[in-house]
N, C-alpha and C. Protein backbone atom coordinates (compact mmCIF):
# COMPACT_ATOMS: atom_id res chain seq x y z
N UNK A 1 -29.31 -30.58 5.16
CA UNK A 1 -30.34 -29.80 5.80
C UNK A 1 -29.95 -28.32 5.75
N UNK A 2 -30.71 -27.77 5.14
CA UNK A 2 -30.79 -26.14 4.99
C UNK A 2 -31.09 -25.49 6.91
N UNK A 3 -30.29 -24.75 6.99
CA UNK A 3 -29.83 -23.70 8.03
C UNK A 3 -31.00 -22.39 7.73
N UNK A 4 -31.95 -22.41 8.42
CA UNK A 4 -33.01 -20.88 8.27
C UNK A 4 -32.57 -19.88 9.40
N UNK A 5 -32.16 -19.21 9.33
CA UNK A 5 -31.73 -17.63 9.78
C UNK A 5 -33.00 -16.89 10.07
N UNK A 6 -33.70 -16.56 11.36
CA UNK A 6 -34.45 -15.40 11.18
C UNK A 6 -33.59 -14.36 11.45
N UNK A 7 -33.89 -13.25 10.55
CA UNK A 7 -33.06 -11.80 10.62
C UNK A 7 -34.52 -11.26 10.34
N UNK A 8 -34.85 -10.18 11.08
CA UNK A 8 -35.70 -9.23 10.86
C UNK A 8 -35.55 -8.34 9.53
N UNK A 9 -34.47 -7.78 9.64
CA UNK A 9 -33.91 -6.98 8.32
C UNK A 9 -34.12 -7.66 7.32
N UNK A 10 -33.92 -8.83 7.02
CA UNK A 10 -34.63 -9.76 5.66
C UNK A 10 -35.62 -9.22 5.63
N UNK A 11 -36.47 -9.63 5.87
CA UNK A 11 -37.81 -9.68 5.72
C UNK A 11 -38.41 -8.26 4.71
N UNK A 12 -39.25 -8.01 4.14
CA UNK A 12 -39.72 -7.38 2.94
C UNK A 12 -38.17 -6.26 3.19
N UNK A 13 -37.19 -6.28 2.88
CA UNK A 13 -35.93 -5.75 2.95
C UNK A 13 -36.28 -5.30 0.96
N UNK A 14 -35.51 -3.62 1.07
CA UNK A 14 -35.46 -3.40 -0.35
C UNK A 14 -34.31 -4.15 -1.13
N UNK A 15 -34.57 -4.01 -2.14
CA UNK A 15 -33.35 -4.95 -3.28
C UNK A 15 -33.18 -6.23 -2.56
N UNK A 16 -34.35 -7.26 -2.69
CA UNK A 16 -33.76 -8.66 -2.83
C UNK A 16 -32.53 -9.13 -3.49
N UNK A 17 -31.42 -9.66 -2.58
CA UNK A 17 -30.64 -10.54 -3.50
C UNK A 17 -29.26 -9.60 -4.02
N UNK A 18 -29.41 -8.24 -3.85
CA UNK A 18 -28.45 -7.54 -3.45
C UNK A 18 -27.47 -7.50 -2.86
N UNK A 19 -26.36 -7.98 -3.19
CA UNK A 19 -24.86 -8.38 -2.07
C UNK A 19 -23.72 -7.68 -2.77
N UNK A 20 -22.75 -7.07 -2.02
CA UNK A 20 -21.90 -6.83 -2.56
C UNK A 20 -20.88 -7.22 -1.30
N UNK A 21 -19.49 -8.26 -2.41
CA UNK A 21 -18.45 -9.04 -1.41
C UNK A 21 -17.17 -7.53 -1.79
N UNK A 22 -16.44 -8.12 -0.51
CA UNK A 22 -15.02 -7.26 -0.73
C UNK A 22 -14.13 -8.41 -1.51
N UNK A 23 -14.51 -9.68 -1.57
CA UNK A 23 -12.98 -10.18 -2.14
C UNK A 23 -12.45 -9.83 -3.24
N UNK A 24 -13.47 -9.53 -4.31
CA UNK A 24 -12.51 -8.92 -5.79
C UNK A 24 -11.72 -7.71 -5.41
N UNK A 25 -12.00 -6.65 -4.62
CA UNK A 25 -11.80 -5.26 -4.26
C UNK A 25 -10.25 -5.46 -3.54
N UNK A 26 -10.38 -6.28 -2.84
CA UNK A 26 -9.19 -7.24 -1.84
C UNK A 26 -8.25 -7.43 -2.66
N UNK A 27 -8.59 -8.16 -4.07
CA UNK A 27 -7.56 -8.24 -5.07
C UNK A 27 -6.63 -7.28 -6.16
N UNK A 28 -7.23 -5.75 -5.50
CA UNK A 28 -6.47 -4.95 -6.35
C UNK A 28 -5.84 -4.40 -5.83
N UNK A 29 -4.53 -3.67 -5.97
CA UNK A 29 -3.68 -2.72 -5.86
C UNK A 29 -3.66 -1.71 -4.80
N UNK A 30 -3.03 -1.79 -3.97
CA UNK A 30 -3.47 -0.60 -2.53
C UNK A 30 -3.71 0.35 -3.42
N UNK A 31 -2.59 1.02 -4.02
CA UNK A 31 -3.03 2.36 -4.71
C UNK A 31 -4.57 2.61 -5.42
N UNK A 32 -4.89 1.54 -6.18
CA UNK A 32 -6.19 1.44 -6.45
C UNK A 32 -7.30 1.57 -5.78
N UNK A 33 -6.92 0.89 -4.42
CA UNK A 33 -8.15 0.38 -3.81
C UNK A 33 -8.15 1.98 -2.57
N UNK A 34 -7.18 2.93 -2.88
CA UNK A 34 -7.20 3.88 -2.34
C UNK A 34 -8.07 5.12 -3.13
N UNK A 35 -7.57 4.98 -4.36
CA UNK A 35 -8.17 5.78 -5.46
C UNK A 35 -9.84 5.30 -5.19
N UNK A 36 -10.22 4.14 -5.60
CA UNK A 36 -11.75 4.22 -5.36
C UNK A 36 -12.28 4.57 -4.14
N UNK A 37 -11.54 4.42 -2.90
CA UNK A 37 -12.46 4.80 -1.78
C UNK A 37 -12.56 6.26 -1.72
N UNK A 38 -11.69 6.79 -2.37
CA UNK A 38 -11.36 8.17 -2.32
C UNK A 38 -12.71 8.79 -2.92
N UNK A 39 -12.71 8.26 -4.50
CA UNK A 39 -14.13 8.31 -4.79
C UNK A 39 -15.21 8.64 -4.45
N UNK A 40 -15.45 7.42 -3.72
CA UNK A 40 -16.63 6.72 -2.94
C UNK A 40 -16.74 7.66 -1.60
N UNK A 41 -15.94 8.18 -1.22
CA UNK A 41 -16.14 9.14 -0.06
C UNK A 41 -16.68 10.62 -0.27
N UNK A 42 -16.17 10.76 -2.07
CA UNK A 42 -16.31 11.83 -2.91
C UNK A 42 -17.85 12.17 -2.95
N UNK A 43 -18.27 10.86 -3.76
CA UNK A 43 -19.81 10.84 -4.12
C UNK A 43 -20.75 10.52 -2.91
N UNK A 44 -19.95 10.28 -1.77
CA UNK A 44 -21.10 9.90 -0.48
C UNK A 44 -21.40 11.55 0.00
N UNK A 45 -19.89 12.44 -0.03
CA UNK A 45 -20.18 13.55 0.11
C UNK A 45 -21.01 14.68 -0.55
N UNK A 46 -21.21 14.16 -1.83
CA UNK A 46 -22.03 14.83 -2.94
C UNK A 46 -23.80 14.82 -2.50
N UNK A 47 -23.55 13.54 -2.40
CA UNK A 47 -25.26 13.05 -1.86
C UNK A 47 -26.02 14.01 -1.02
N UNK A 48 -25.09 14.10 0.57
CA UNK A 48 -25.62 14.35 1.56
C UNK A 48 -25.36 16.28 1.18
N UNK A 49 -24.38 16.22 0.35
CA UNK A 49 -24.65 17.88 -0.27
C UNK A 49 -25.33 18.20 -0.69
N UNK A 50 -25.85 17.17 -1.37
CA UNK A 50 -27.29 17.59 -2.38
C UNK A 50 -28.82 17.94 -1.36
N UNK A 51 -28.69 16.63 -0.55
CA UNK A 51 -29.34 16.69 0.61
C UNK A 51 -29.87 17.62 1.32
N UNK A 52 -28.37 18.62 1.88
CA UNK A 52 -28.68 19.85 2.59
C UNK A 52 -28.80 20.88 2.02
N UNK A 53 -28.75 20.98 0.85
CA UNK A 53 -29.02 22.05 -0.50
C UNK A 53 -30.57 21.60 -0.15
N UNK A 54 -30.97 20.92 -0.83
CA UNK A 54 -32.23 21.12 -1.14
C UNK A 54 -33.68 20.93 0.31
N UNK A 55 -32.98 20.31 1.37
CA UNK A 55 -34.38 19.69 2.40
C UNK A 55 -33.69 20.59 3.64
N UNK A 56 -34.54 21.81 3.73
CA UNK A 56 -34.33 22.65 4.42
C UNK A 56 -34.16 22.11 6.20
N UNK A 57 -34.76 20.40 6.42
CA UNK A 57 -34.22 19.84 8.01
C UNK A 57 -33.23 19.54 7.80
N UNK A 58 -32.07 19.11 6.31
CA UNK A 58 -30.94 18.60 6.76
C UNK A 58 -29.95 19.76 7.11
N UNK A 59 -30.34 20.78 6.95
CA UNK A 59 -29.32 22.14 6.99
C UNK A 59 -28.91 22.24 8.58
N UNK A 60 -27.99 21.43 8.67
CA UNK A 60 -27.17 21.28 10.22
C UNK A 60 -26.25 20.96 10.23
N UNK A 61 -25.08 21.73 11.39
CA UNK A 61 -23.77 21.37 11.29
C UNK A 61 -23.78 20.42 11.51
N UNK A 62 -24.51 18.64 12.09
CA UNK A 62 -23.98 17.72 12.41
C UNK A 62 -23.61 17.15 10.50
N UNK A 63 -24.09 17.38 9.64
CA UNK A 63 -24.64 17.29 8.47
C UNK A 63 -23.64 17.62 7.69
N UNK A 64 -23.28 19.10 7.56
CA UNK A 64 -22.36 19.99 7.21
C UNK A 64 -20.77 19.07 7.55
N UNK A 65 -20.63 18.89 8.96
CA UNK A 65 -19.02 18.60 9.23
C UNK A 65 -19.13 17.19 9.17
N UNK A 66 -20.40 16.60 8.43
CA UNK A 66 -19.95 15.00 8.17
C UNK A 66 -19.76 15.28 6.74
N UNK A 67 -20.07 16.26 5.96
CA UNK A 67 -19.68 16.31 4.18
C UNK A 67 -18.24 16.73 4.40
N UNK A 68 -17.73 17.94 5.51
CA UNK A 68 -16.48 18.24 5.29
C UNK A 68 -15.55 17.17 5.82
N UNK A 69 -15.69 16.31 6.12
CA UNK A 69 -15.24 14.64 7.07
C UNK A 69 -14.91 13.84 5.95
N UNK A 70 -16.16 13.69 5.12
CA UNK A 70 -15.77 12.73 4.10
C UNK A 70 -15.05 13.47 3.09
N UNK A 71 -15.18 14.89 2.97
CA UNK A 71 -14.29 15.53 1.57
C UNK A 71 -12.59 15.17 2.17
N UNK A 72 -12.46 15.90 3.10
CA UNK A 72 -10.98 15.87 3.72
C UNK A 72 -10.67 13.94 3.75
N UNK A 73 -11.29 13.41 4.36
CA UNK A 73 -11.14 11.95 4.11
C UNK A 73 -10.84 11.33 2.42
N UNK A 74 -11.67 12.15 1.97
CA UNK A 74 -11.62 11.39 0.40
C UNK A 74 -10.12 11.88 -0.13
N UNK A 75 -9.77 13.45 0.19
CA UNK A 75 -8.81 14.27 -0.26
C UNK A 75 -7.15 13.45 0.67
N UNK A 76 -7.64 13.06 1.46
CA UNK A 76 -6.20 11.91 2.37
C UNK A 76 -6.05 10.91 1.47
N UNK A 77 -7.09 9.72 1.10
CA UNK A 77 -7.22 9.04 0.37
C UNK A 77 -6.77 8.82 -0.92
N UNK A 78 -6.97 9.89 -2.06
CA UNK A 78 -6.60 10.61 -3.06
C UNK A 78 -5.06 10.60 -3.38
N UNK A 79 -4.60 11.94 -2.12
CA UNK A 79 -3.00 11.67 -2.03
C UNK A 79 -2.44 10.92 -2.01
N UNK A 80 -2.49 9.89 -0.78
CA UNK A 80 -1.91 8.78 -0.65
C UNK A 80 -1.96 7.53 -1.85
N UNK A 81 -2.97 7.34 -2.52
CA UNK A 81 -3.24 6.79 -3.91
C UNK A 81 -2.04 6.99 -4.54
N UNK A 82 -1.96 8.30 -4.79
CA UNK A 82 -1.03 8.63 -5.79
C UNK A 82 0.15 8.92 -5.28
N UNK A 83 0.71 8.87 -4.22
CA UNK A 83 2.02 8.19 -3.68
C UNK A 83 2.88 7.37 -3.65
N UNK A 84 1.34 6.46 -3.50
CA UNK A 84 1.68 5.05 -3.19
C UNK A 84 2.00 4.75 -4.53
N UNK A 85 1.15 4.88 -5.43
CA UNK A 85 1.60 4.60 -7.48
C UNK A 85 2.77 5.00 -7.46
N UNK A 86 3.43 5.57 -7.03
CA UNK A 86 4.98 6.13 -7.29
C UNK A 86 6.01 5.04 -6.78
N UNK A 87 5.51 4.07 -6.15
CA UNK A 87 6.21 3.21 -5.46
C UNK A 87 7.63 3.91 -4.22
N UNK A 88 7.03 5.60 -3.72
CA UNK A 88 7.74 6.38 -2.99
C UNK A 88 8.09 5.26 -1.27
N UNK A 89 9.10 6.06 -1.10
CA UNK A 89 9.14 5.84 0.53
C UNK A 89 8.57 6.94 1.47
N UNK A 90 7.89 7.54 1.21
CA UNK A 90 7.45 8.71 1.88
C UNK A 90 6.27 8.29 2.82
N UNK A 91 6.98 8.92 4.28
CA UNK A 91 5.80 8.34 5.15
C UNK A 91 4.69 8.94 5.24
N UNK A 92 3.71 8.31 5.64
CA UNK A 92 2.41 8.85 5.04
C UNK A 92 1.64 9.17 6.15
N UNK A 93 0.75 10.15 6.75
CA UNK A 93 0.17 10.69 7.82
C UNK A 93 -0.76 11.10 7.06
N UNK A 94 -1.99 11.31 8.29
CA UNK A 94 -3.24 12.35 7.54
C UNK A 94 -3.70 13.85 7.55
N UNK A 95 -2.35 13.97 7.30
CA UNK A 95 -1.84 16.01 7.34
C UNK A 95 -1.81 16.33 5.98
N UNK A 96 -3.44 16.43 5.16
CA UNK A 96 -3.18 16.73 4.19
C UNK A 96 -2.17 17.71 3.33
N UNK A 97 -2.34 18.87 4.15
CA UNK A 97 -0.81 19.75 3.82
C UNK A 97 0.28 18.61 3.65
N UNK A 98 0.85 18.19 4.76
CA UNK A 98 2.05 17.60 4.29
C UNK A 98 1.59 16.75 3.06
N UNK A 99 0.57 15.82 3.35
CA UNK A 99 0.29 15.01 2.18
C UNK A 99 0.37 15.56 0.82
N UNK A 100 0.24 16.61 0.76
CA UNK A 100 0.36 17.58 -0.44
C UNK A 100 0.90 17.83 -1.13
N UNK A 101 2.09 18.25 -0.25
CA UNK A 101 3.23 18.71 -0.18
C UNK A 101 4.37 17.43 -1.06
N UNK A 102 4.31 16.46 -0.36
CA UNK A 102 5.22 14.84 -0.86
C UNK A 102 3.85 14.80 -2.23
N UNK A 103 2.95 15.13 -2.84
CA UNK A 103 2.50 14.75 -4.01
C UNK A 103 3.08 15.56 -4.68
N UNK A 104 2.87 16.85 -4.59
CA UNK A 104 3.59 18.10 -5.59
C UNK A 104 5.16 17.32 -5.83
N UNK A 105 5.65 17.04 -4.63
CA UNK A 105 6.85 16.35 -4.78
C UNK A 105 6.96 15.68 -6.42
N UNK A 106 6.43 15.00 -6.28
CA UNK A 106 6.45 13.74 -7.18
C UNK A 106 5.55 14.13 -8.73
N UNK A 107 4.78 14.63 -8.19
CA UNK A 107 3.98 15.27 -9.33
C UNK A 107 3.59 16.60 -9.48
N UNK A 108 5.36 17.43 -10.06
CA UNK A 108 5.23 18.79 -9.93
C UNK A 108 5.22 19.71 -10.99
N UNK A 109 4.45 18.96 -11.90
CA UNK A 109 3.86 19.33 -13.37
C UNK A 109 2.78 20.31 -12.89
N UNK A 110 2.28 21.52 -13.20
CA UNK A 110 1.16 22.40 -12.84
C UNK A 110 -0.08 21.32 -13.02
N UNK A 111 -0.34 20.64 -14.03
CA UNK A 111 -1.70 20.16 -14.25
C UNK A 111 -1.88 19.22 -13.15
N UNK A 112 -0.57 18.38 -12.75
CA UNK A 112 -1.20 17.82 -11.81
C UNK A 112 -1.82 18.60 -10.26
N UNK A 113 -1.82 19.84 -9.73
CA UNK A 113 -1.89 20.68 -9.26
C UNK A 113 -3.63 20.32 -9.20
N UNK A 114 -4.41 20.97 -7.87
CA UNK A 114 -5.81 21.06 -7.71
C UNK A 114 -5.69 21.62 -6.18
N UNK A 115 -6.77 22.65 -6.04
CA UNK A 115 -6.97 23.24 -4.86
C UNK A 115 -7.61 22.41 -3.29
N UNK A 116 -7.14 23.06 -2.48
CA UNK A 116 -7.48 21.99 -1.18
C UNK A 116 -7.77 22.86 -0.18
N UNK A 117 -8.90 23.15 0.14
CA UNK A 117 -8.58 24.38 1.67
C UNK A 117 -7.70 23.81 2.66
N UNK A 118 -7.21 22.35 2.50
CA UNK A 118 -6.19 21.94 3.67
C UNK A 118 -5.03 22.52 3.02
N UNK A 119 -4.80 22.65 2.18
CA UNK A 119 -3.46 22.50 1.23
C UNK A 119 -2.25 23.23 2.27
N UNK A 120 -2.51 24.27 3.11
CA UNK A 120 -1.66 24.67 4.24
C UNK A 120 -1.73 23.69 5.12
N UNK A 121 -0.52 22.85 5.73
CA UNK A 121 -0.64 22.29 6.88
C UNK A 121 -0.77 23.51 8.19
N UNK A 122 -1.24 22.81 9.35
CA UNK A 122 -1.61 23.93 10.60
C UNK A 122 -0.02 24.40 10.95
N UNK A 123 1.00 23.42 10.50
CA UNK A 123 2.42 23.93 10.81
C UNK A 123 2.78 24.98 10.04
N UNK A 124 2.38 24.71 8.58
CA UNK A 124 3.07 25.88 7.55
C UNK A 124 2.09 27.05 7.81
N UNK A 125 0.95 26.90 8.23
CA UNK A 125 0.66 28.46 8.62
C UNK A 125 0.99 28.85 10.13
N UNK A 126 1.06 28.05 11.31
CA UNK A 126 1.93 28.94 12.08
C UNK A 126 3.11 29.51 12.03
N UNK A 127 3.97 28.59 11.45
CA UNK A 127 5.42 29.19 10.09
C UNK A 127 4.74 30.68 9.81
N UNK A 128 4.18 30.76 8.83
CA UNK A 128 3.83 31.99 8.20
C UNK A 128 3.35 32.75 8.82
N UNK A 129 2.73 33.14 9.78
CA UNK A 129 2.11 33.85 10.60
C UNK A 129 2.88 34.33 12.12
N UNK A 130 3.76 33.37 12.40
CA UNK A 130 4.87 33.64 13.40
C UNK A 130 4.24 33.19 15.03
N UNK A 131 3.12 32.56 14.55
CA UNK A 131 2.52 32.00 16.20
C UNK A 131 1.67 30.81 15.82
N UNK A 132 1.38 30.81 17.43
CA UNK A 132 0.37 29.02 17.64
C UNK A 132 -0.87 29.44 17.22
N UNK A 133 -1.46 29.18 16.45
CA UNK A 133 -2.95 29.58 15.68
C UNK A 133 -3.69 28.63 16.44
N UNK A 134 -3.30 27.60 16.36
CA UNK A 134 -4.49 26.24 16.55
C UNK A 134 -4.20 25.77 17.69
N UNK A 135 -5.03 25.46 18.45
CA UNK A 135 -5.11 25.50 19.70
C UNK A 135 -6.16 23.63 19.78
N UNK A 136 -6.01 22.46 20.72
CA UNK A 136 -6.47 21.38 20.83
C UNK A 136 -7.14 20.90 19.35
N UNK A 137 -8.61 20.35 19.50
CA UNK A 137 -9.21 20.10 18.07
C UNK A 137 -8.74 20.47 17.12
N UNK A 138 -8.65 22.22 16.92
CA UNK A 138 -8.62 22.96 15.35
C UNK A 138 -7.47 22.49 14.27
N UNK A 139 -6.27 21.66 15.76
CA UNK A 139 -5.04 21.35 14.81
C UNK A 139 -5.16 20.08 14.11
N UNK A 140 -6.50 19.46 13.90
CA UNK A 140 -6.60 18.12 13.57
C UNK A 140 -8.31 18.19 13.04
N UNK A 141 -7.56 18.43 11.47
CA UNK A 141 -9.45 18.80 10.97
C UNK A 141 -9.93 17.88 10.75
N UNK A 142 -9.67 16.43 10.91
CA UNK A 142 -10.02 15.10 10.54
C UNK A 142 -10.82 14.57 12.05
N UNK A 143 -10.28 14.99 12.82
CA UNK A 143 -10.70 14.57 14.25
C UNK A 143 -12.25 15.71 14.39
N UNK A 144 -11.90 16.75 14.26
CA UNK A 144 -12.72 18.10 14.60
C UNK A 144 -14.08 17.68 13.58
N UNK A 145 -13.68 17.77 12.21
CA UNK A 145 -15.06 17.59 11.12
C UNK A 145 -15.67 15.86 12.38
N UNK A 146 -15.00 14.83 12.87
CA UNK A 146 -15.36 13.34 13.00
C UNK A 146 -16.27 13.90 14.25
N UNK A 147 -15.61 14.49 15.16
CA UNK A 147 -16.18 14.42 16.62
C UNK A 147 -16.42 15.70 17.14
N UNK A 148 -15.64 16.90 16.62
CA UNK A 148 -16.49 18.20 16.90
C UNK A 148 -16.07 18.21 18.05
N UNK A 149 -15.17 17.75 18.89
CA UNK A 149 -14.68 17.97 20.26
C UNK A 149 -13.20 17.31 20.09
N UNK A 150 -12.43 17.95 21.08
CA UNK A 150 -11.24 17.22 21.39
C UNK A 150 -11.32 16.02 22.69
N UNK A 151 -10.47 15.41 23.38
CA UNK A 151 -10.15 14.37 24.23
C UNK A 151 -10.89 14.38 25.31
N UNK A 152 -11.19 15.75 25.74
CA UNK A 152 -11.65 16.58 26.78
C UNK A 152 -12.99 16.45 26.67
N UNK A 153 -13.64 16.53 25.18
CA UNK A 153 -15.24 17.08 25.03
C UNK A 153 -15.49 18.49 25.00
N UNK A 154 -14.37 19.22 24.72
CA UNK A 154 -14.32 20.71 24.74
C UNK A 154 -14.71 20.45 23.18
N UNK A 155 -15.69 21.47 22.88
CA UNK A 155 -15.37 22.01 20.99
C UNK A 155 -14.44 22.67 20.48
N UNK A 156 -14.37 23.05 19.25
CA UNK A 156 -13.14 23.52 18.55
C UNK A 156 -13.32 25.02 18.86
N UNK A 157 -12.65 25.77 19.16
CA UNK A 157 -12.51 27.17 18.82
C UNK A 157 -12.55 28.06 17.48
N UNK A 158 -12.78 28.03 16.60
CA UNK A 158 -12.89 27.73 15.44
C UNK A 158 -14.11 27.74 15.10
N UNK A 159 -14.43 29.04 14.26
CA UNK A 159 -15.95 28.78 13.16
C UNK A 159 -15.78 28.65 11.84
N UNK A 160 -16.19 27.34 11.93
CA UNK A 160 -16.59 27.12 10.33
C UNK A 160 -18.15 27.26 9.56
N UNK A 161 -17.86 27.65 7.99
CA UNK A 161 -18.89 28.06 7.74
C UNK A 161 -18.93 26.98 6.62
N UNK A 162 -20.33 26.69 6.00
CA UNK A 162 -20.70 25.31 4.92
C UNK A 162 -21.74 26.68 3.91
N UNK A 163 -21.44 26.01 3.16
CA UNK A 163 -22.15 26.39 2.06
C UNK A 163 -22.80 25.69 0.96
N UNK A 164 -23.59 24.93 1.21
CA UNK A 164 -23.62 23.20 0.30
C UNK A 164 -23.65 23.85 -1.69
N UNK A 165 -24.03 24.83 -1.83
CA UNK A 165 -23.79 25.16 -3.61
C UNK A 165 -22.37 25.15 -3.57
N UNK A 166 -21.44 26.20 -2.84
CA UNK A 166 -19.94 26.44 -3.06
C UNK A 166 -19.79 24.48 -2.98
N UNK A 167 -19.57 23.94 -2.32
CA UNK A 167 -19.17 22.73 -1.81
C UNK A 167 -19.62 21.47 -2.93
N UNK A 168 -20.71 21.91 -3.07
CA UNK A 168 -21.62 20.74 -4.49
C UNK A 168 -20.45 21.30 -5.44
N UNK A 169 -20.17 22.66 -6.03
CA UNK A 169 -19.14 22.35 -7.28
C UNK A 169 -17.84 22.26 -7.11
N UNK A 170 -17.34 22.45 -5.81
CA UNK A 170 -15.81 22.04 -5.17
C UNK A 170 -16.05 20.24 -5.50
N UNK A 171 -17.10 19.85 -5.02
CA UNK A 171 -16.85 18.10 -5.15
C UNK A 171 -16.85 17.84 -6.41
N UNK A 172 -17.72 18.55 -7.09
CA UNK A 172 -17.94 17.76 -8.72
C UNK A 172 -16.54 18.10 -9.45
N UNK A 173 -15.95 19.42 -9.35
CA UNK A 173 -15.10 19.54 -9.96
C UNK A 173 -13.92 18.64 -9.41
N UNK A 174 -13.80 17.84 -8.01
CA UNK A 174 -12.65 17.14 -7.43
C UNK A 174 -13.12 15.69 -8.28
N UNK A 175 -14.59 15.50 -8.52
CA UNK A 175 -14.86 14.10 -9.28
C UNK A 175 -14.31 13.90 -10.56
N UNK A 176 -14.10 15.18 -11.31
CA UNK A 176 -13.95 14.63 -13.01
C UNK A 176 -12.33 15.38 -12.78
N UNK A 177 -11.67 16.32 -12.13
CA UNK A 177 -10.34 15.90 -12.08
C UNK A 177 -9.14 15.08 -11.87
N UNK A 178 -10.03 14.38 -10.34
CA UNK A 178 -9.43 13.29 -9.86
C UNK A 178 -9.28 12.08 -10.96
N UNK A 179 -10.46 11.94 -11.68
CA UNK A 179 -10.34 11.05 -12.69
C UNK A 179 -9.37 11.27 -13.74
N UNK A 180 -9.39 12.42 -14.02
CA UNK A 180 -8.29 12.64 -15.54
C UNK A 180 -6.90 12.37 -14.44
N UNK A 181 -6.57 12.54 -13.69
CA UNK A 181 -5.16 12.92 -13.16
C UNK A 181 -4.85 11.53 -12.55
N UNK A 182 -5.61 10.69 -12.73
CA UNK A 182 -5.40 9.39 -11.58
C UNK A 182 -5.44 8.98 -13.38
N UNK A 183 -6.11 8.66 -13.84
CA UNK A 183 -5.81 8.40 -15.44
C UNK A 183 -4.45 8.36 -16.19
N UNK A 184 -4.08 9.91 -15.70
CA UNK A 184 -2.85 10.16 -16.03
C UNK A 184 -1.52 9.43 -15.25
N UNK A 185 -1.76 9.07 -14.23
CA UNK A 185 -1.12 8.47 -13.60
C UNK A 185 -0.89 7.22 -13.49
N UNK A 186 -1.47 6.54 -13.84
CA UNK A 186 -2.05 5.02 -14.04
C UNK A 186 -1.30 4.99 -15.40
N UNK A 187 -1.54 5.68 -16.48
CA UNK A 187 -0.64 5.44 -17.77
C UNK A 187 0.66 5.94 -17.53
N UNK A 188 1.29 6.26 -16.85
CA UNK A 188 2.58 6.47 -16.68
C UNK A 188 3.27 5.21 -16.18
N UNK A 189 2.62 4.40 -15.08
CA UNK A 189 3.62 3.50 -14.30
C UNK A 189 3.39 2.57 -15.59
């Protein structure tokens, strides 16, 4: 005896028959399965760039600091990928600076090299600057782009500015590098 499910969402639902499982995805390689989400966070960010480029209601910071959420997310992702391919012991946090920092490590050939507005951790520029810059949220751009408040519900101190053209060719150019350099990396091990 067949089991009938009413789900509302069935019902005239687009793409009949459309499924996608995690178990093959399950079966590959952390490093791998880091590299594609990295991706996939890449091109989700592209979308909603394209988005606020062109449809003058999406032009909002809630909008804006969810593209800079998933770039910095994709750019954690990325690193750690290619860490992890090294079969390193290096502990891994989501301080892209540091994260950066342990890749250059390992891969300190110039080409492997690509720009990051995180690429300073909030430590190495209070280092450089000789004081506390960042103050609650601002020291945690992963938390700040997610929730736009710290613990409190205070906002960040901190203005950031979006620019979805600058940002559309920062991603495209992170799409077809990431590929040659994760390429490159993949034929090495």
């Amino acid at each position: 005896m067949a089991i009938r499910i009413e789900d509302p969402f069935l019902e005239e639902a687009k793409w009949p028959g459309c499924r996608i499982e995690s178990h093959e995805f399950g079966k590959k390689e952390n490093c791998d399965r880091l590299f594609e989400l990295s991706t996939a966070y890449l091109k989700s960010a592209k979308l909603l760039c394209i988005e606020i480029g062109e449809n003058s209601s999406a032009q909002n910071w809630p909008n804006a600091s969810v593209v800079y959420f998933l770039l910095y997310h994709a750019t954690e992702l990325f690193l750690k990928a290619c860490i992890i391919s090294n079969n390193s012991n290096y502990k891994l946090n989501h301080d892209i600076g540091k994260l950066k920092a342990q890749y250059l490590e390992i891969y300190s050939n110039e080409d492997f090299n690509f720009p990051s507005p995180w690429e300073l951790s909030q430590e190495k520029i209070e280092d450089i600057i000789g004081s506390k810059v960042f103050d609650g949220v601002d020291r945690n751009p992963d938390q700040k782009y997610r929730y736009f408040s710290d613990k409190k519900g205070d906002p960040p101190k901190s203005i950031n500015v979006f620019s979805p053209g600058y940002i559309l060719n920062y991603i495209e150019f992170l799409l077809e590098k990431w590929d040659q350099l994760w390429s490159s990396i993949v034929m090495k091990d």
